[in-house]
N, C-alpha and C. Protein backbone atom coordinates (compact mmCIF):
# COMPACT_ATOMS: atom_id res chain seq x y z
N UNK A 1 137.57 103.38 114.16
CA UNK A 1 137.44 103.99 115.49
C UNK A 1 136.69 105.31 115.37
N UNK A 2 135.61 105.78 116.02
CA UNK A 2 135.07 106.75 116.11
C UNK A 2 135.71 107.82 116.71
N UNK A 3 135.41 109.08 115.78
CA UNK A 3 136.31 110.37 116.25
C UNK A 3 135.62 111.08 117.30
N UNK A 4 136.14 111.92 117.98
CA UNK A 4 135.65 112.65 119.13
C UNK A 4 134.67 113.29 118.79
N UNK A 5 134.25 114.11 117.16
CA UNK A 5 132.98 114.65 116.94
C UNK A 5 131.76 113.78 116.82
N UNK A 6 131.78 112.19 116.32
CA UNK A 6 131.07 111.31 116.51
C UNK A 6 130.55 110.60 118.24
N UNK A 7 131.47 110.71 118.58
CA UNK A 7 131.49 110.04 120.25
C UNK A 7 130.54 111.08 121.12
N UNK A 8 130.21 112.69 120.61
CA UNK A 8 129.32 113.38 121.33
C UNK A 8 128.24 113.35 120.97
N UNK A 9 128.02 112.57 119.68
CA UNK A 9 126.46 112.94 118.91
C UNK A 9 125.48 111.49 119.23
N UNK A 10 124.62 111.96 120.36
CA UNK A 10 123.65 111.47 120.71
C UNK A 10 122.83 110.44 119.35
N UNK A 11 122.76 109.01 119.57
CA UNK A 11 122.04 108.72 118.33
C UNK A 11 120.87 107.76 119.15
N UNK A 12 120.23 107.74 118.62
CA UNK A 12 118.83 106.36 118.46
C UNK A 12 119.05 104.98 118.47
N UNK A 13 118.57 104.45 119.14
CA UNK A 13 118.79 102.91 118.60
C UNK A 13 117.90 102.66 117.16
N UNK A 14 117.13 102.90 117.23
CA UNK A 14 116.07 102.96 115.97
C UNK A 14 116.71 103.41 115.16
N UNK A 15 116.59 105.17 115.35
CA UNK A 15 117.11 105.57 114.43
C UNK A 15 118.49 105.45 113.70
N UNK A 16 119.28 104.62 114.53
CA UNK A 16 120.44 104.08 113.79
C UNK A 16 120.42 103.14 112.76
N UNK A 17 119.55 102.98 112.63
CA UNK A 17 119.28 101.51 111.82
C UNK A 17 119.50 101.75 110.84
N UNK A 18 119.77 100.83 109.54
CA UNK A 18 120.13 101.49 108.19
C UNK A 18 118.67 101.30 107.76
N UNK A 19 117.97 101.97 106.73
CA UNK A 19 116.79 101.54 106.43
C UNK A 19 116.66 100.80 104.69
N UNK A 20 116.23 99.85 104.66
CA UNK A 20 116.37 98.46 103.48
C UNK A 20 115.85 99.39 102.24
N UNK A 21 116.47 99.25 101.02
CA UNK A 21 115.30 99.83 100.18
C UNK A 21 115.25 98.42 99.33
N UNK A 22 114.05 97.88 98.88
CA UNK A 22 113.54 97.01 98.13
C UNK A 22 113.88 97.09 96.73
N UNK A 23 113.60 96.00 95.65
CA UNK A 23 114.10 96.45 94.35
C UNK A 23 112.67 96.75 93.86
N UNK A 24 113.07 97.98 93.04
CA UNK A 24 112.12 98.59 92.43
C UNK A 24 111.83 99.82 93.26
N UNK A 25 112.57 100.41 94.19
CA UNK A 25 111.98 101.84 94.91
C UNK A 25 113.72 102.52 94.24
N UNK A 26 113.15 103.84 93.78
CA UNK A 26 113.85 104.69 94.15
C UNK A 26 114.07 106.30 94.63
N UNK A 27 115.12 106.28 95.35
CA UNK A 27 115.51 107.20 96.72
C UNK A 27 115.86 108.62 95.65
N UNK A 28 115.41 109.98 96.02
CA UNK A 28 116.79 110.73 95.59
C UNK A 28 116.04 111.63 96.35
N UNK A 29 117.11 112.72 97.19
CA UNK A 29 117.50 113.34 98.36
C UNK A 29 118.33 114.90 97.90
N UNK A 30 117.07 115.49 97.70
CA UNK A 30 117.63 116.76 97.43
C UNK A 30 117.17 118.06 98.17
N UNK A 31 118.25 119.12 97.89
CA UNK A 31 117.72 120.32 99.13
C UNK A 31 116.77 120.40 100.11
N UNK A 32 116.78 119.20 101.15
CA UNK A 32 116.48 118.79 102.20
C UNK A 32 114.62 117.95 101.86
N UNK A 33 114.90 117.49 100.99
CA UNK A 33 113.50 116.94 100.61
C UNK A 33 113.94 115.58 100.23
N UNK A 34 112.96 114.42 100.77
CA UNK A 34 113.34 112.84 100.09
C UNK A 34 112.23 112.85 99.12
N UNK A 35 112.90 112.20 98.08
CA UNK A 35 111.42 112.04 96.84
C UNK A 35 111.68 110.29 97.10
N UNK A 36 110.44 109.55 97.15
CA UNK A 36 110.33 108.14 96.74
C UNK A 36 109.76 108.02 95.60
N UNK A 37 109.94 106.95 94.94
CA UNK A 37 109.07 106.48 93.82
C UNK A 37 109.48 105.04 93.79
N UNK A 38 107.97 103.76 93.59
CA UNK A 38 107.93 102.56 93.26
C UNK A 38 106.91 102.47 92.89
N UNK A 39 106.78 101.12 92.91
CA UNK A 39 105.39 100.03 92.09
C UNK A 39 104.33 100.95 92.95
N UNK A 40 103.84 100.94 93.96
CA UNK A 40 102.80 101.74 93.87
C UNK A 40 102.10 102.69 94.36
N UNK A 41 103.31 103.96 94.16
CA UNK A 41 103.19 105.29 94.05
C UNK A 41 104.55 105.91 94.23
N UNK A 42 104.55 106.94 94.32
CA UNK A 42 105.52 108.29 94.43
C UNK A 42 105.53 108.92 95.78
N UNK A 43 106.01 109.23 96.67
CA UNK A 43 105.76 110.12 97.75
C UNK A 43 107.21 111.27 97.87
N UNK A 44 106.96 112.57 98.84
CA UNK A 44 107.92 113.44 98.87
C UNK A 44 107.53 113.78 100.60
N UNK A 45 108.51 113.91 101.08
CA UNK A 45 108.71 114.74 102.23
C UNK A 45 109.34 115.24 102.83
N UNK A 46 109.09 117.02 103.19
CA UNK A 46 110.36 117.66 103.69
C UNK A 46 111.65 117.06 105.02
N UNK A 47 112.85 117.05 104.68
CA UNK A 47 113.57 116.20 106.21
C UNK A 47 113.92 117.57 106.84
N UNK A 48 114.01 117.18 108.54
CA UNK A 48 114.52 118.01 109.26
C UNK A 48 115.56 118.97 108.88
N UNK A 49 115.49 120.12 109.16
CA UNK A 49 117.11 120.61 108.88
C UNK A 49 118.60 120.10 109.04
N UNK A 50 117.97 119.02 110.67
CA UNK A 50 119.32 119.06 111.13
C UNK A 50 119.83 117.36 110.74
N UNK A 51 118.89 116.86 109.95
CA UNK A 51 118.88 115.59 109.56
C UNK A 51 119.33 115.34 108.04
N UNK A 52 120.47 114.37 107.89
CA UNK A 52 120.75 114.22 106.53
C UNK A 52 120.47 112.91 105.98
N UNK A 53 119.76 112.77 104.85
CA UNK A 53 120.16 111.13 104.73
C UNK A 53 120.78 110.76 103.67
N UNK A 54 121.53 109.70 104.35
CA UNK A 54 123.02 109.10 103.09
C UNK A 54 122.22 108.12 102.34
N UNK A 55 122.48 107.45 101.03
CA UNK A 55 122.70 106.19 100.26
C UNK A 55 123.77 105.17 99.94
N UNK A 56 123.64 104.52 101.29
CA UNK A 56 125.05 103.43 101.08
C UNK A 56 124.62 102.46 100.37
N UNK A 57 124.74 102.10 99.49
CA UNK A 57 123.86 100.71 98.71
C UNK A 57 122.87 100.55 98.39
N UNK A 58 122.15 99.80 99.21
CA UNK A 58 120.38 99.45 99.01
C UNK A 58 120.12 99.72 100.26
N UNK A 59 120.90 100.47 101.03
CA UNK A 59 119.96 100.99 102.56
C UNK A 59 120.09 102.69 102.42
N UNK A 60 119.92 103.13 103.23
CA UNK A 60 119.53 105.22 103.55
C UNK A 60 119.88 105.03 105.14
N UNK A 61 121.28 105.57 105.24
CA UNK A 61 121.43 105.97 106.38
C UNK A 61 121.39 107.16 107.19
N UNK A 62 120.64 108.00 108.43
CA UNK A 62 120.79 108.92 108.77
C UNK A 62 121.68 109.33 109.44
N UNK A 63 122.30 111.00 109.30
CA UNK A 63 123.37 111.17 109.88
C UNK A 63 122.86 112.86 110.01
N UNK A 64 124.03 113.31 111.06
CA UNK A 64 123.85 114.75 111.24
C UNK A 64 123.82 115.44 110.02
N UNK A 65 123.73 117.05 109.89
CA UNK A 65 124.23 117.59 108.89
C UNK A 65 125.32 118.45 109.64
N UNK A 66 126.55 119.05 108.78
CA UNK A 66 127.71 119.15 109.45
C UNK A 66 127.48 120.23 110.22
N UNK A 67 127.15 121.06 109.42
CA UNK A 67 126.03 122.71 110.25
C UNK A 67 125.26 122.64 111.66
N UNK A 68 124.72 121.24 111.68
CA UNK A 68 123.17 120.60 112.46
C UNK A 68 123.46 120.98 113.99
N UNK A 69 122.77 121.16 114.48
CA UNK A 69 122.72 120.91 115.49
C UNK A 69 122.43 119.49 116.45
N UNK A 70 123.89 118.97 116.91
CA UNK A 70 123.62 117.44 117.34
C UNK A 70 122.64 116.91 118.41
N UNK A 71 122.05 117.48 119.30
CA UNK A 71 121.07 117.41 120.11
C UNK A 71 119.95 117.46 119.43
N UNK A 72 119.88 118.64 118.86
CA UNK A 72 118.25 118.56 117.80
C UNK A 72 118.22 117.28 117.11
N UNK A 73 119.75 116.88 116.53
CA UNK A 73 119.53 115.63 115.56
C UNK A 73 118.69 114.36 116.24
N UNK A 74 119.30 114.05 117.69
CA UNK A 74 119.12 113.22 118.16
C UNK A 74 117.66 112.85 118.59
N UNK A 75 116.67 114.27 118.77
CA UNK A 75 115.36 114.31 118.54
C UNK A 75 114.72 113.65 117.60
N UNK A 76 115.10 114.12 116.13
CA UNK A 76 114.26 113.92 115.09
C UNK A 76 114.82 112.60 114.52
N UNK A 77 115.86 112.19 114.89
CA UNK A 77 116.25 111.02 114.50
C UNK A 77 115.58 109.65 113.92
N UNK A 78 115.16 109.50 115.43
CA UNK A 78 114.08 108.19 115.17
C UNK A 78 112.80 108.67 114.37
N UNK A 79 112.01 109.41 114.68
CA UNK A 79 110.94 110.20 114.23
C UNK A 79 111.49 109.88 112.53
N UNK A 80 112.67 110.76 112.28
CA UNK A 80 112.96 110.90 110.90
C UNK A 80 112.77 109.00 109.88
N UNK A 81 113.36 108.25 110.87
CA UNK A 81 113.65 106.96 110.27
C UNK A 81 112.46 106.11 110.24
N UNK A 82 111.59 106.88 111.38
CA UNK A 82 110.39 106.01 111.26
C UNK A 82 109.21 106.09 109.60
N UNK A 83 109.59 107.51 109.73
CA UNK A 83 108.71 108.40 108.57
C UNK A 83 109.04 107.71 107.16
N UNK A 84 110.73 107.64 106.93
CA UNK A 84 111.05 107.62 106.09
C UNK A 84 110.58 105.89 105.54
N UNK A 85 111.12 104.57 107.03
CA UNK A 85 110.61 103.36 106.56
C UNK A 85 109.50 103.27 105.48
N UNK A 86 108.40 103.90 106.79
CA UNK A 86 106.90 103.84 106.28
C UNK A 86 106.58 104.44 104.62
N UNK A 87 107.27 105.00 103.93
CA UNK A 87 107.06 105.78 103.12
C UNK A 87 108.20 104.62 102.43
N UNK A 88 108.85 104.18 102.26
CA UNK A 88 109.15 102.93 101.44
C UNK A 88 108.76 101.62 101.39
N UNK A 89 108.34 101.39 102.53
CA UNK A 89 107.61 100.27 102.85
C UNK A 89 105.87 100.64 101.82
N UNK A 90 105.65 102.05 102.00
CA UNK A 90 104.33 102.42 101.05
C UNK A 90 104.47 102.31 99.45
N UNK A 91 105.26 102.81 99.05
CA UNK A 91 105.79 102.87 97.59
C UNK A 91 106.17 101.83 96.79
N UNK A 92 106.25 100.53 98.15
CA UNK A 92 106.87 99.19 97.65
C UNK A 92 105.41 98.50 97.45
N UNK A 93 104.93 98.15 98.29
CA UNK A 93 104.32 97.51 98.65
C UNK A 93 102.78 97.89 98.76
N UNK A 94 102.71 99.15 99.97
CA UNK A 94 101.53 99.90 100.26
C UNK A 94 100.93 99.51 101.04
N UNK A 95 99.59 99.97 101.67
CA UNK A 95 98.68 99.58 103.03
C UNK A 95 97.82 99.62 102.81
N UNK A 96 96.70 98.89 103.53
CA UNK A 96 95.99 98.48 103.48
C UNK A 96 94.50 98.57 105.02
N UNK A 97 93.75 99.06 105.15
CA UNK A 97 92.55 99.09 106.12
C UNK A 97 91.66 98.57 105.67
N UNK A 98 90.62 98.01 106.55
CA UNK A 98 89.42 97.76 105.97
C UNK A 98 88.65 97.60 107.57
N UNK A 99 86.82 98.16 107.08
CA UNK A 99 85.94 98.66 107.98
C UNK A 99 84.85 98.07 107.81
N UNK A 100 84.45 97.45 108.92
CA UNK A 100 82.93 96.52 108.78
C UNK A 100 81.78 97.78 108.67
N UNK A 101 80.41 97.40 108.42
CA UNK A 101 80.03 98.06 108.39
C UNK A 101 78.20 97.13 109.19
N UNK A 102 78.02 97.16 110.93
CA UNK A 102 77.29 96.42 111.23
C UNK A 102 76.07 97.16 111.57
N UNK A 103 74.61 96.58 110.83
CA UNK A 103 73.76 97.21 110.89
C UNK A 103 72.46 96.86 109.63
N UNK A 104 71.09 96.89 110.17
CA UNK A 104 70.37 96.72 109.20
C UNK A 104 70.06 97.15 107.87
N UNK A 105 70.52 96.81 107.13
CA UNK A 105 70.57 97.43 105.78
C UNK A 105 71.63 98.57 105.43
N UNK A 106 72.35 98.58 106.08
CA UNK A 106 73.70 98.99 105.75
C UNK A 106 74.49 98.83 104.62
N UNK A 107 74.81 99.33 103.69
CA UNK A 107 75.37 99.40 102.92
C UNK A 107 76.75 100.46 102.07
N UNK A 108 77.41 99.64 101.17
CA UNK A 108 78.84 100.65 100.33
C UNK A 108 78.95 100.60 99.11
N UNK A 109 79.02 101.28 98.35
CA UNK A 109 79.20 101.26 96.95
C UNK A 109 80.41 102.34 96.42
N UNK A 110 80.90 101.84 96.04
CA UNK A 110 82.08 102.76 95.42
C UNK A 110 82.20 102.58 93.62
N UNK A 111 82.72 104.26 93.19
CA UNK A 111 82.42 104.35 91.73
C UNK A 111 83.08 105.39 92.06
N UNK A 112 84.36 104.85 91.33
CA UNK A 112 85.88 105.48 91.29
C UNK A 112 86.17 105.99 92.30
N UNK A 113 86.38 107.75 92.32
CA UNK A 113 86.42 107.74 94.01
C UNK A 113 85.24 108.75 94.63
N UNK A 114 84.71 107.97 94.12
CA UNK A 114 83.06 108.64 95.26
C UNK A 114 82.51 107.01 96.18
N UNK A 115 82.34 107.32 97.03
CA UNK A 115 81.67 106.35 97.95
C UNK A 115 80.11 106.87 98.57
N UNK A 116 79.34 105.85 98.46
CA UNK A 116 78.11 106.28 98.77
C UNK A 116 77.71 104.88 100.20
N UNK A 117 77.85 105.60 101.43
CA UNK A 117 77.31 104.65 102.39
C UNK A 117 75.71 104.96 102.46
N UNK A 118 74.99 103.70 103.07
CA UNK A 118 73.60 103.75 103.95
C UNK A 118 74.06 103.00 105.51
N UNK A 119 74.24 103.81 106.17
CA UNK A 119 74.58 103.52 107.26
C UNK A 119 73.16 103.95 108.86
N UNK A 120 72.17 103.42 108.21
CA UNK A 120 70.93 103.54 109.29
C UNK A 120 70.09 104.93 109.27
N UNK A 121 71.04 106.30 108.76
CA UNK A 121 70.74 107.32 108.71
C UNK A 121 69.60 108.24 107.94
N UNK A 122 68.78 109.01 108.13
CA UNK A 122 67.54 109.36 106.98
C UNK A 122 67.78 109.57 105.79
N UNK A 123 69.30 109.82 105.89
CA UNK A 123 69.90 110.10 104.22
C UNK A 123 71.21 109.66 104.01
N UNK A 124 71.67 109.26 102.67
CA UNK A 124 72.90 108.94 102.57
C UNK A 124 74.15 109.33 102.40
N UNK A 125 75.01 108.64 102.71
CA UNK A 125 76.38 109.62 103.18
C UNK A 125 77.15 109.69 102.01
N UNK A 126 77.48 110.96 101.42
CA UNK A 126 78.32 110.73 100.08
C UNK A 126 79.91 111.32 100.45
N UNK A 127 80.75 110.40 100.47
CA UNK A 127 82.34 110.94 100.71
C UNK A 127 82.92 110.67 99.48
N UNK A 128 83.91 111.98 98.99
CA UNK A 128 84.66 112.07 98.02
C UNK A 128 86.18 110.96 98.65
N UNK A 129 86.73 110.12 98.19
CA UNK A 129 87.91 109.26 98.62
C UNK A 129 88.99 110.47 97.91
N UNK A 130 90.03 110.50 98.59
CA UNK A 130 91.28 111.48 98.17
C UNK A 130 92.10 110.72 97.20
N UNK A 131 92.76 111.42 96.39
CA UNK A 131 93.58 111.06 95.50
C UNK A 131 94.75 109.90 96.38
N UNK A 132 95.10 108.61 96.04
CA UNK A 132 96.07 107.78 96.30
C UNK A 132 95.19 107.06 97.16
N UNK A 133 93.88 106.98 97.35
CA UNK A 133 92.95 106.21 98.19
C UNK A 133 92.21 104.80 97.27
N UNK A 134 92.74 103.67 97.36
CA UNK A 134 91.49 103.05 96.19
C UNK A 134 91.08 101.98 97.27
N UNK A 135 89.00 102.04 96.98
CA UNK A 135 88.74 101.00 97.48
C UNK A 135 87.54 100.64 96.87
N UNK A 136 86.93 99.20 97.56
CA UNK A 136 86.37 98.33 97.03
C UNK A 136 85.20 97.67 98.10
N UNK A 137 84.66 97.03 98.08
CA UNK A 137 83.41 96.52 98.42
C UNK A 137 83.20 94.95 99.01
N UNK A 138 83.20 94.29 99.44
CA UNK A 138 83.44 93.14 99.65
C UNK A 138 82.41 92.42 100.55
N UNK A 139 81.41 92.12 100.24
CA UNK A 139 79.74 91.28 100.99
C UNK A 139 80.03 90.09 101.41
N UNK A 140 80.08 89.89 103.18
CA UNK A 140 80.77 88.55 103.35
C UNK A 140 79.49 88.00 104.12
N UNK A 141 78.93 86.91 104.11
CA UNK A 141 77.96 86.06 104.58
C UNK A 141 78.23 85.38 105.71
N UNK A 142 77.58 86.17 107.11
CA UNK A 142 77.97 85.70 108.26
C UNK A 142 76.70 85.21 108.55
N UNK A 143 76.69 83.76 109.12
CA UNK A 143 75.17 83.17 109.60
C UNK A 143 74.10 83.38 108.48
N UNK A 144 74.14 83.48 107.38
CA UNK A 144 72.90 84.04 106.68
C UNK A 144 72.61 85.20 106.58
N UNK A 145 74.01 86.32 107.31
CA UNK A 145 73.55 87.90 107.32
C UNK A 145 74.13 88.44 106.28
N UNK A 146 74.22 89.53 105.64
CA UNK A 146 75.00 89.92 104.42
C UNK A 146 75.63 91.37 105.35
N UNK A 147 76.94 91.06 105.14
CA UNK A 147 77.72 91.97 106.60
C UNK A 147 78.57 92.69 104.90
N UNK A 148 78.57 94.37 105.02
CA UNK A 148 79.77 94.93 103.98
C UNK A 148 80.82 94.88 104.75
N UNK A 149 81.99 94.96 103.76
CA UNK A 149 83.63 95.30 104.14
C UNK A 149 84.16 95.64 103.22
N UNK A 150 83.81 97.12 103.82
CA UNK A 150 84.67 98.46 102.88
C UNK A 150 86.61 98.29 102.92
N UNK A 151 87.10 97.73 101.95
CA UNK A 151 88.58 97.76 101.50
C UNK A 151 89.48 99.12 101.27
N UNK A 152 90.18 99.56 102.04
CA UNK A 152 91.09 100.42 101.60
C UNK A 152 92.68 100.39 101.30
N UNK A 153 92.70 100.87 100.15
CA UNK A 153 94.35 100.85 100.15
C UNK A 153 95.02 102.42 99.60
N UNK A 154 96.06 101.99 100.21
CA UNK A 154 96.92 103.42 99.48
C UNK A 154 98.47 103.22 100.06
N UNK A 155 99.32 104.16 98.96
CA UNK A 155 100.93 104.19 99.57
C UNK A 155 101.26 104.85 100.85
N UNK A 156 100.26 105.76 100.92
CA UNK A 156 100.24 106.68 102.00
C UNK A 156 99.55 106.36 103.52
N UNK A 157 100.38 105.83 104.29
CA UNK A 157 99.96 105.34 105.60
C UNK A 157 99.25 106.22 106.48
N UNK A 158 99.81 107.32 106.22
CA UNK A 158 99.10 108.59 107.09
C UNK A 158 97.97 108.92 106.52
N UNK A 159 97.74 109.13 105.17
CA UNK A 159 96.55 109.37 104.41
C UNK A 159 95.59 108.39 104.73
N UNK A 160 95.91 106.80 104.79
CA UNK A 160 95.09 105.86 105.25
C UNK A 160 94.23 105.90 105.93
N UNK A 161 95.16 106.26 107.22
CA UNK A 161 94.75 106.32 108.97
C UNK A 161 93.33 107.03 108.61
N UNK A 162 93.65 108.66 108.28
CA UNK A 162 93.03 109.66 108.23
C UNK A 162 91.80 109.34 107.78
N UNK A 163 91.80 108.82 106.16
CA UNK A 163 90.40 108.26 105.83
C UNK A 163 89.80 107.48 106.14
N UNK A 164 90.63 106.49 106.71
CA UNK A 164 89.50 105.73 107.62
C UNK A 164 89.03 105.74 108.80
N UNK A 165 89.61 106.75 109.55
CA UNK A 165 89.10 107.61 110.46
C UNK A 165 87.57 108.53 110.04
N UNK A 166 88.09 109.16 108.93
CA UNK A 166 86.80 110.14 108.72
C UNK A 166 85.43 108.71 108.44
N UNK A 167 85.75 107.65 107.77
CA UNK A 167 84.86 107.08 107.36
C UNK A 167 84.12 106.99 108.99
N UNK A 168 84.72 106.30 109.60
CA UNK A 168 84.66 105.59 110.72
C UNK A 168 83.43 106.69 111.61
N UNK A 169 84.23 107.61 111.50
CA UNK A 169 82.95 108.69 112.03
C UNK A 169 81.73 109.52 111.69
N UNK A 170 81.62 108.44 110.64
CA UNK A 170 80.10 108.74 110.21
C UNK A 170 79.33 108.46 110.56
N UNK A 171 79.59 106.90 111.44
CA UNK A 171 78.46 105.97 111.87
C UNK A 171 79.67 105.26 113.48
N UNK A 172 79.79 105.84 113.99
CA UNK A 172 80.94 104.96 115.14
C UNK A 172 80.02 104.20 115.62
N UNK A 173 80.65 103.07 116.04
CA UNK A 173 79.62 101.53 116.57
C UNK A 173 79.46 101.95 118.31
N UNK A 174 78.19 102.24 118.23
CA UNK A 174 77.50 102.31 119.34
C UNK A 174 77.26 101.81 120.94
N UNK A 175 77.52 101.93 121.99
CA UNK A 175 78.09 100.96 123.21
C UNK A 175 77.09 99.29 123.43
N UNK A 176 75.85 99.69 122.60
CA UNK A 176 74.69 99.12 123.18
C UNK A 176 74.35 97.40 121.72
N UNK A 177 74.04 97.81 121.06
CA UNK A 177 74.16 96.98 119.91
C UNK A 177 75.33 96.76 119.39
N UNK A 178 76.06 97.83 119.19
CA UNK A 178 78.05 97.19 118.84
C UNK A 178 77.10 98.13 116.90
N UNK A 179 76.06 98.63 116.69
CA UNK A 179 76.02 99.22 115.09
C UNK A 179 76.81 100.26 114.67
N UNK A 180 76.83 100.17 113.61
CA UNK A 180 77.85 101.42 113.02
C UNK A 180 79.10 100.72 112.03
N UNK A 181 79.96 101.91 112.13
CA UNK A 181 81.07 101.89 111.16
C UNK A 181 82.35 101.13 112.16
N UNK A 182 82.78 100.01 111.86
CA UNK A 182 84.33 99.39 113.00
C UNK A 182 85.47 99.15 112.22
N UNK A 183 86.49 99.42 112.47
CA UNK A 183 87.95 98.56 112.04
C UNK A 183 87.45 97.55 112.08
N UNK A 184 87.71 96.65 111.27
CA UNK A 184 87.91 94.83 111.45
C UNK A 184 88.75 94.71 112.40
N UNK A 185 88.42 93.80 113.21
CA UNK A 185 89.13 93.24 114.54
C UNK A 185 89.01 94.13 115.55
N UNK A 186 88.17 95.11 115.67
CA UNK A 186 87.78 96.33 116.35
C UNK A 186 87.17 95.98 117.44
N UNK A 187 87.48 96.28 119.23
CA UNK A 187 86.92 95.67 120.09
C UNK A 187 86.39 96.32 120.69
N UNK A 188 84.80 96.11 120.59
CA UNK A 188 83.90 97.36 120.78
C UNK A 188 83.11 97.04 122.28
N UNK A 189 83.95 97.22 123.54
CA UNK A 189 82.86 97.33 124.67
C UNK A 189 81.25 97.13 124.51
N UNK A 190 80.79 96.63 124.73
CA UNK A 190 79.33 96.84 124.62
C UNK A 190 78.75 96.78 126.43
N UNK A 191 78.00 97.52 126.15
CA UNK A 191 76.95 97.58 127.22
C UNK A 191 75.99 96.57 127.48
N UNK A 192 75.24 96.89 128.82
CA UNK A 192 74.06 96.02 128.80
C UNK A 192 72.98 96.96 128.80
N UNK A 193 71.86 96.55 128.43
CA UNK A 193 70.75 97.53 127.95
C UNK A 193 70.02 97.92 129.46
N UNK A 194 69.13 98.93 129.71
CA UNK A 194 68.08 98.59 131.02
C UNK A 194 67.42 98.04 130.96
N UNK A 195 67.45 97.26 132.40
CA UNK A 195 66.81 96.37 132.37
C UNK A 195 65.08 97.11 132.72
N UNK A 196 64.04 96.41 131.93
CA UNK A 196 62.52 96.72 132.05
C UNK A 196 62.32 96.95 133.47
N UNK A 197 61.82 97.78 134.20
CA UNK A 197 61.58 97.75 135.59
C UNK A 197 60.11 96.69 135.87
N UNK A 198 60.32 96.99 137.21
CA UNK A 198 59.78 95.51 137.48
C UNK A 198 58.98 96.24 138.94
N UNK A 199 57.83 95.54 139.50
CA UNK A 199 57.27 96.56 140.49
C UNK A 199 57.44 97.66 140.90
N UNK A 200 57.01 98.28 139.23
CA UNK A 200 56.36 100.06 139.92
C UNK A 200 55.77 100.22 140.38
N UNK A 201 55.32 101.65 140.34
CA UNK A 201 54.15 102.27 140.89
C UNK A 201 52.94 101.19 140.18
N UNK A 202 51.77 101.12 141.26
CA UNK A 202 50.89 100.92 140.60
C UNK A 202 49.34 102.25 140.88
């Protein structure tokens, strides 16, 4: 039966959830910091003040801290559980993006972590890839066209986003032709061009 200090503390549906840890990750939770470590990588991140997280078994449950403030908790709650999934779900497993790259003679080459695009431009684009970033190259033959697909992976979901964001805005795919840099499965409006006029001036 829940006690009267439990019965006032606002919780999450989400964030109630216990969160799974996989075999091969492990949790440890010290002076308000979670450290992960698995198969493939390590991550750390500071937790809320007012947020604690338990180890019942093979799940991480969140709970107030006794100090906390229970309203604040109920804020960071979900937020907290979402963060924390993603960051075991990364360490286990990891994520994954990948970016077409449509356009005449377009091209990617990667050599370790330097990437060198030709993306239509007078000169070529050289991006340093961040530490926990690895990717790869992949030439897929559409109709007889030779289309790249730049591969990204990393443990770090947020780091992901980010770099493939920056990639993305080197070359963003254009309203008119659909050229440039896209997410795969990326649904790019296109325009219609003007049309040639037709009895001008003569």
């Amino acid at each position: 039966m829940a006690t009267a200090e439990q019965e006032t503390v606002r919780v999450s549906r989400v964030g109630k959830r216990p969160v799974e840890l996989p075999a091969g990750v492990q949790i440890d939770v010290k002076g308000g910091k979670l450290v992960a470590k698995g198969p493939k990588g390590s991550m750390e991140r500071e937790l809320p003040a007012v947020v604690d997280v338990k180890k019942e078994g093979n799940t991480l449950v969140l709970a107030p801290r006794s100090s906390g403030d229970t309203t604040a908790f109920a804020q960071y709650q979900g937020l907290t559980r979402a963060l924390i999934k993603n960051i075991v779900e990364g360490v286990s497993k990891g994520y994954t993006r990948s970016l077409d790259l449509i356009g005449t003679g377009y091209k990617a080459e990667v050599k370790g972590q330097d990437l060198t695009l030709n993306l239509g431009l007078s000169h070529p684009v050289f991006f340093r890839l961040p530490d926990g970033i690895k990717a790869k190259v992949e030439v897929l033959d559409v109709g007889g066209t030779k289309k790249p697909r730049l591969h990204l992976e990393s443990h770090d979901k947020e780091l992901l986003g980010q770099t493939a964001a920056r990639i993305r805005s080197f070359r963003p795919p254009e309203p008119y032709k659909g050229k440039g840099v896209r997410y795969v499965d990326e649904k790019v409006r296109e325009k219609a061009g003007k049309a040639g006029g037709k009895g001008g001036k003569k």
